[in-house]
Protein backbone atom coordinates (compact mmCIF):
# COMPACT_ATOMS: atom_id res chain seq x y z
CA UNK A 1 0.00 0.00 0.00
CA UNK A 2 2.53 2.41 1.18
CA UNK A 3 6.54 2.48 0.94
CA UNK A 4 9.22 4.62 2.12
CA UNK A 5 9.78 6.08 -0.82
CA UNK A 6 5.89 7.19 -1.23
CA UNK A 7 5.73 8.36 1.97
CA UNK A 8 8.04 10.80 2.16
CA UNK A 9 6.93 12.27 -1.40
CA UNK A 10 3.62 12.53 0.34
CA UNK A 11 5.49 14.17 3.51
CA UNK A 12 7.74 16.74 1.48
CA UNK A 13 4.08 17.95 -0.27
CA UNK A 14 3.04 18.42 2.96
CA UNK A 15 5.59 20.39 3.53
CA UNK A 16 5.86 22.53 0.46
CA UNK A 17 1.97 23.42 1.53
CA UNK A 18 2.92 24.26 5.13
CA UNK A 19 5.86 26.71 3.62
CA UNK A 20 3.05 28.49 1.75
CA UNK A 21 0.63 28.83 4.66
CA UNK A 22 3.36 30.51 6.64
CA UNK A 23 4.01 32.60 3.73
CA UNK A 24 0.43 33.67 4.08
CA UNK A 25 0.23 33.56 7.69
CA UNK A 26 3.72 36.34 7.74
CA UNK A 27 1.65 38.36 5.51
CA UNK A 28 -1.00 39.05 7.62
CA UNK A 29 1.51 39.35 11.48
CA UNK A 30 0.59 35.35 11.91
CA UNK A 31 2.37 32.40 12.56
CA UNK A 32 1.10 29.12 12.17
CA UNK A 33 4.53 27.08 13.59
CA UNK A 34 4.10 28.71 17.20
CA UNK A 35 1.11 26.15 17.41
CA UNK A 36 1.23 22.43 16.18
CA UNK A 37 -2.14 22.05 17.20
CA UNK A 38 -3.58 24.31 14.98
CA UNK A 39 -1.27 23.80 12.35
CA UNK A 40 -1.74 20.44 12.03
CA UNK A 41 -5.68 20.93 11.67
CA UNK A 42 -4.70 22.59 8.41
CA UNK A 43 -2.75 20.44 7.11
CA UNK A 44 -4.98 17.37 8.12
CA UNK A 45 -6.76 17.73 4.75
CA UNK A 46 -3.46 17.95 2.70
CA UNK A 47 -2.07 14.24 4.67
CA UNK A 48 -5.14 11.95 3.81
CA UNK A 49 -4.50 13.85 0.07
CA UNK A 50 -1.38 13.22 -0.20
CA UNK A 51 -0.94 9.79 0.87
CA UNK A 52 -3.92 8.61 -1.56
CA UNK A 53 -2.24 10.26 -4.29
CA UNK A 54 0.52 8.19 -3.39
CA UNK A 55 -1.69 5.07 -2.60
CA UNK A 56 -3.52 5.92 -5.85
CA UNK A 57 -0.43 4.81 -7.97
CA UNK A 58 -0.89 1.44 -7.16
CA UNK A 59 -4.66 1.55 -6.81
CA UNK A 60 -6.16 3.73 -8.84
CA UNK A 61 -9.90 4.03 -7.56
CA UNK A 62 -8.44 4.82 -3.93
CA UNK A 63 -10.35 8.23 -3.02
CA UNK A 64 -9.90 10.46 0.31
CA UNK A 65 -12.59 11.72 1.95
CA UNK A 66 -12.35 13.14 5.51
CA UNK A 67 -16.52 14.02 5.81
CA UNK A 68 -17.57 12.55 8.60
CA UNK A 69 -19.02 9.38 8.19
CA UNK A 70 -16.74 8.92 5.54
CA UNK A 71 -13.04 6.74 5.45
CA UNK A 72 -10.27 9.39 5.17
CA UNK A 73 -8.93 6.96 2.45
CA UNK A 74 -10.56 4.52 1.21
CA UNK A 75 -9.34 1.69 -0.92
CA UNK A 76 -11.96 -0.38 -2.86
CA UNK A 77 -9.19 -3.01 -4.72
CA UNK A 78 -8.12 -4.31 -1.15
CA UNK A 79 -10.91 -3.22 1.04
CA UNK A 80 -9.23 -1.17 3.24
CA UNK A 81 -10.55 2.14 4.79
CA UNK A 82 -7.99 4.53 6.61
CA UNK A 83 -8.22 6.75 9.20
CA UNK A 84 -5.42 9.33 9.22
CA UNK A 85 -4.35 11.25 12.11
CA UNK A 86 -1.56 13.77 12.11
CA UNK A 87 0.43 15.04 15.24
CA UNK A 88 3.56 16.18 16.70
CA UNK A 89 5.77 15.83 19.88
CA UNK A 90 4.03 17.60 23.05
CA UNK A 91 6.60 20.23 24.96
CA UNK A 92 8.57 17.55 26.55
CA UNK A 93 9.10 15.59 23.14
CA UNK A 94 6.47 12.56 24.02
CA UNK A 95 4.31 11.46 21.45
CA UNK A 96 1.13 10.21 21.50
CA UNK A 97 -0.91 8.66 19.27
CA UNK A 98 -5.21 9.13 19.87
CA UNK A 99 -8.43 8.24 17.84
CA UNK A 100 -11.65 9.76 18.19
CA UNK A 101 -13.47 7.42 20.76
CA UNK A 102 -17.28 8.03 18.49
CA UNK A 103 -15.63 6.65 15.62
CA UNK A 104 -13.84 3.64 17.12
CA UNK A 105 -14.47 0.23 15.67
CA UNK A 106 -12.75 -3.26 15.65
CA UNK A 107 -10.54 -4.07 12.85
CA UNK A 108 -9.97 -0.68 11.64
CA UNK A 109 -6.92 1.01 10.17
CA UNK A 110 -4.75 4.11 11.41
CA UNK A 111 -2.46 5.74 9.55
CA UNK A 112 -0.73 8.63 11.88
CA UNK A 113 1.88 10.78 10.49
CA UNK A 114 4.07 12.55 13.21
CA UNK A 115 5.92 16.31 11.76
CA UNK A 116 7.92 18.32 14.43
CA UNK A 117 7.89 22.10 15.11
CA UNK A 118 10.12 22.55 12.55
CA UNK A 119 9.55 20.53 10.07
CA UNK A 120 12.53 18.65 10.24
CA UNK A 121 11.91 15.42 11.70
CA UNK A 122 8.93 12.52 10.82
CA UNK A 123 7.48 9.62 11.40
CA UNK A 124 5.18 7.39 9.49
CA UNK A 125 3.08 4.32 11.25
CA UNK A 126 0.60 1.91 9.55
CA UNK A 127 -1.46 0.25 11.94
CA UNK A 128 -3.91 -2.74 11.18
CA UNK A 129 -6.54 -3.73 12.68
CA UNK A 130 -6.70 -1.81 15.62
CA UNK A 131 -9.32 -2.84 18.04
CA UNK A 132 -11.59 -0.80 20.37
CA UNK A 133 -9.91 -2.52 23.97
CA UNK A 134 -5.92 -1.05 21.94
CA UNK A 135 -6.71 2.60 23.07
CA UNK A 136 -7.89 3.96 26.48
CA UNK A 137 -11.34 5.17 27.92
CA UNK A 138 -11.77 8.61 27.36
CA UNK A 139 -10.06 10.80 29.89
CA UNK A 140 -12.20 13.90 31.57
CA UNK A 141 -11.47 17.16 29.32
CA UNK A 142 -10.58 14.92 26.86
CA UNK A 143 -13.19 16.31 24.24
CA UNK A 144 -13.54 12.51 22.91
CA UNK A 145 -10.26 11.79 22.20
CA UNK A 146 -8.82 8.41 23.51
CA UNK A 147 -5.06 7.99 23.60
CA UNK A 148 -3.70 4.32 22.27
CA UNK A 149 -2.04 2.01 24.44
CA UNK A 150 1.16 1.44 22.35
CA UNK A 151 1.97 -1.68 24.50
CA UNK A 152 -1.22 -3.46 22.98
CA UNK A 153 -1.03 -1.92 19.27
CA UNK A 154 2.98 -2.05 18.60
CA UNK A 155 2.24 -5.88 16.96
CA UNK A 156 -0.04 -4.50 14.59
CA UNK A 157 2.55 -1.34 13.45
CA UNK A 158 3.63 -0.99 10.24
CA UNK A 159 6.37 1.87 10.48
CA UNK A 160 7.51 3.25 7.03
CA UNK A 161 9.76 6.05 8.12
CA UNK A 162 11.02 6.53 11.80
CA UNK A 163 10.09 2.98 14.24
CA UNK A 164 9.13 2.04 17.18
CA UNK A 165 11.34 1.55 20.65
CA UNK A 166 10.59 -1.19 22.95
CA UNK A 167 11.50 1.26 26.17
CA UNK A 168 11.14 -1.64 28.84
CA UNK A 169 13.34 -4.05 26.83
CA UNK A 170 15.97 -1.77 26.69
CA UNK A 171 15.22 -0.48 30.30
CA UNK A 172 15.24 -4.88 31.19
CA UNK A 173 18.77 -5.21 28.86
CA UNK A 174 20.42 -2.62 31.00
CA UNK A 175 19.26 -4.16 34.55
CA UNK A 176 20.45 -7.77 33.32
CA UNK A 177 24.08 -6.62 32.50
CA UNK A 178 24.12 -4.44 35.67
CA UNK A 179 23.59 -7.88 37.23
CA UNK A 180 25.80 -9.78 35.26
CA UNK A 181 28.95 -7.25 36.73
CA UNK A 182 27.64 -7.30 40.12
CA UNK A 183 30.03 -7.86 42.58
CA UNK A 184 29.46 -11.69 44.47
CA UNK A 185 29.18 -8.97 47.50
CA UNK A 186 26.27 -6.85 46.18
CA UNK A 187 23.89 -9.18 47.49
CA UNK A 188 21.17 -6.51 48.12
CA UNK A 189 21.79 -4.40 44.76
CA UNK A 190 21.57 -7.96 42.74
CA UNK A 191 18.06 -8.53 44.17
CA UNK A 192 16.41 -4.75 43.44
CA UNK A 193 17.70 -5.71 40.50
CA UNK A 194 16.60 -8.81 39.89
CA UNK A 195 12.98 -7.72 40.95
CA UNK A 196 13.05 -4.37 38.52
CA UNK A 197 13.55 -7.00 35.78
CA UNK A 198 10.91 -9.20 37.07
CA UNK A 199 8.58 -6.32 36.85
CA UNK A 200 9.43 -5.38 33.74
CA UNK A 201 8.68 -8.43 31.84
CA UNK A 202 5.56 -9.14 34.03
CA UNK A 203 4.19 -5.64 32.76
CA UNK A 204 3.08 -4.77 29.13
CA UNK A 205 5.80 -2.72 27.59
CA UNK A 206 6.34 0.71 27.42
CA UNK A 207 7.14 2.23 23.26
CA UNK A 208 8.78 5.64 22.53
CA UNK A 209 8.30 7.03 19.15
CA UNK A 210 11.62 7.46 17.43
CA UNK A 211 11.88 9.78 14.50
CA UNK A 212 13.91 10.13 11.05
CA UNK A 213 15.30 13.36 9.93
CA UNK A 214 14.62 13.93 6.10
């Protein structure tokens, strides 16, 4: 459906279009990049675009459509429909992927594109098959917006440009060869440990986002 290669056509478009809004936006005393919230809503249009021009080259009746109701893409020769989400790192550099909860169904697709504040840095992610119990309950104030659990969705991920991290593997990597050059003294440092590994692979894992620069 997608490769690297298409994707980041689809993601330098995206960008030529955000250079023109701020073009615009300077015109009038704006600036669009001082808010990735808001920027993103504009350019939400231009990803599900995009990537089905991109998709389109392979299957030509695939059509993008954000009304509601409506698949964002939507790709009759394989019967896939698409729900496309854009977003960016928060202030602290997490990122975090979220679906609207009224439109959440088992089986669906998600493609979510991640863009920085500067443009700079990107991330593409296929998921398949996503199922209503891979995302959280709405939170309160979260204007129906559930956040996905990454620990119960990475299986399904498709990334095309940047990947996921497995955060407790590495974090359970580190603790084993902190034990392996314990000292046959550091009784009491081996078992903390020992336990902190214990809990890690007892626990469904923890995924950071990792971007690629292009």
């Amino acid at each position: 459906m997608l490769n690297r290669e298409s994707a980041v056509i689809a993601l330098m478009n995206m960008k030529s279009l955000s250079i023109d809004i701020d073009k615009v936006f300077e015109k009038h005393g704006l600036s669009q990049a001082k808010n990735t919230g808001r920027r993103n809503n504009l350019l939400s249009q231009a990803q599900e675009e995009f990537f089905a021009r991109e998709i389109r080259k392979k299957f030509p009746n695939t059509t993008a459509d954000g009304r509601t109701g409506q698949p964002d893409i939507h790709i009759p020769e394989i019967g896939k429909e698409v729900e496309c989400k854009l977003t960016s790192p928060n202030e602290d550099g997490a990122i975090t992927f979220y679906a609207d909860a009224d439109s959440l169904s088992d089986g669906r697709d998600y493609l979510y594109v991640v863009i920085d504040r500067e443009f700079k840095q990107f991330g593409v992610f296929l998921f398949e098959g996503l199922i209503k119990s891979d995302f959280r309950v709405p939170a309160p104030g979260s204007k129906g917006k559930v956040q996905m659990i990454k620990g119960k969705a990475a299986s399904k991920c498709i990334p095309i440009v940047g990947h996921l991290e497995n955060v407790s593997d590495l974090q359970r990597k580190r603790h084993l060869q902190k034990i392996a050059d314990c000292s046959a003294r550091a009784v009491k440092k081996r078992q903390k440990l020992e336990k902190q590994v214990e809990a890690l692979e007892s626990s469904l894992p923890r995924y950071g986002v990792r971007l690629e620069t292009l």
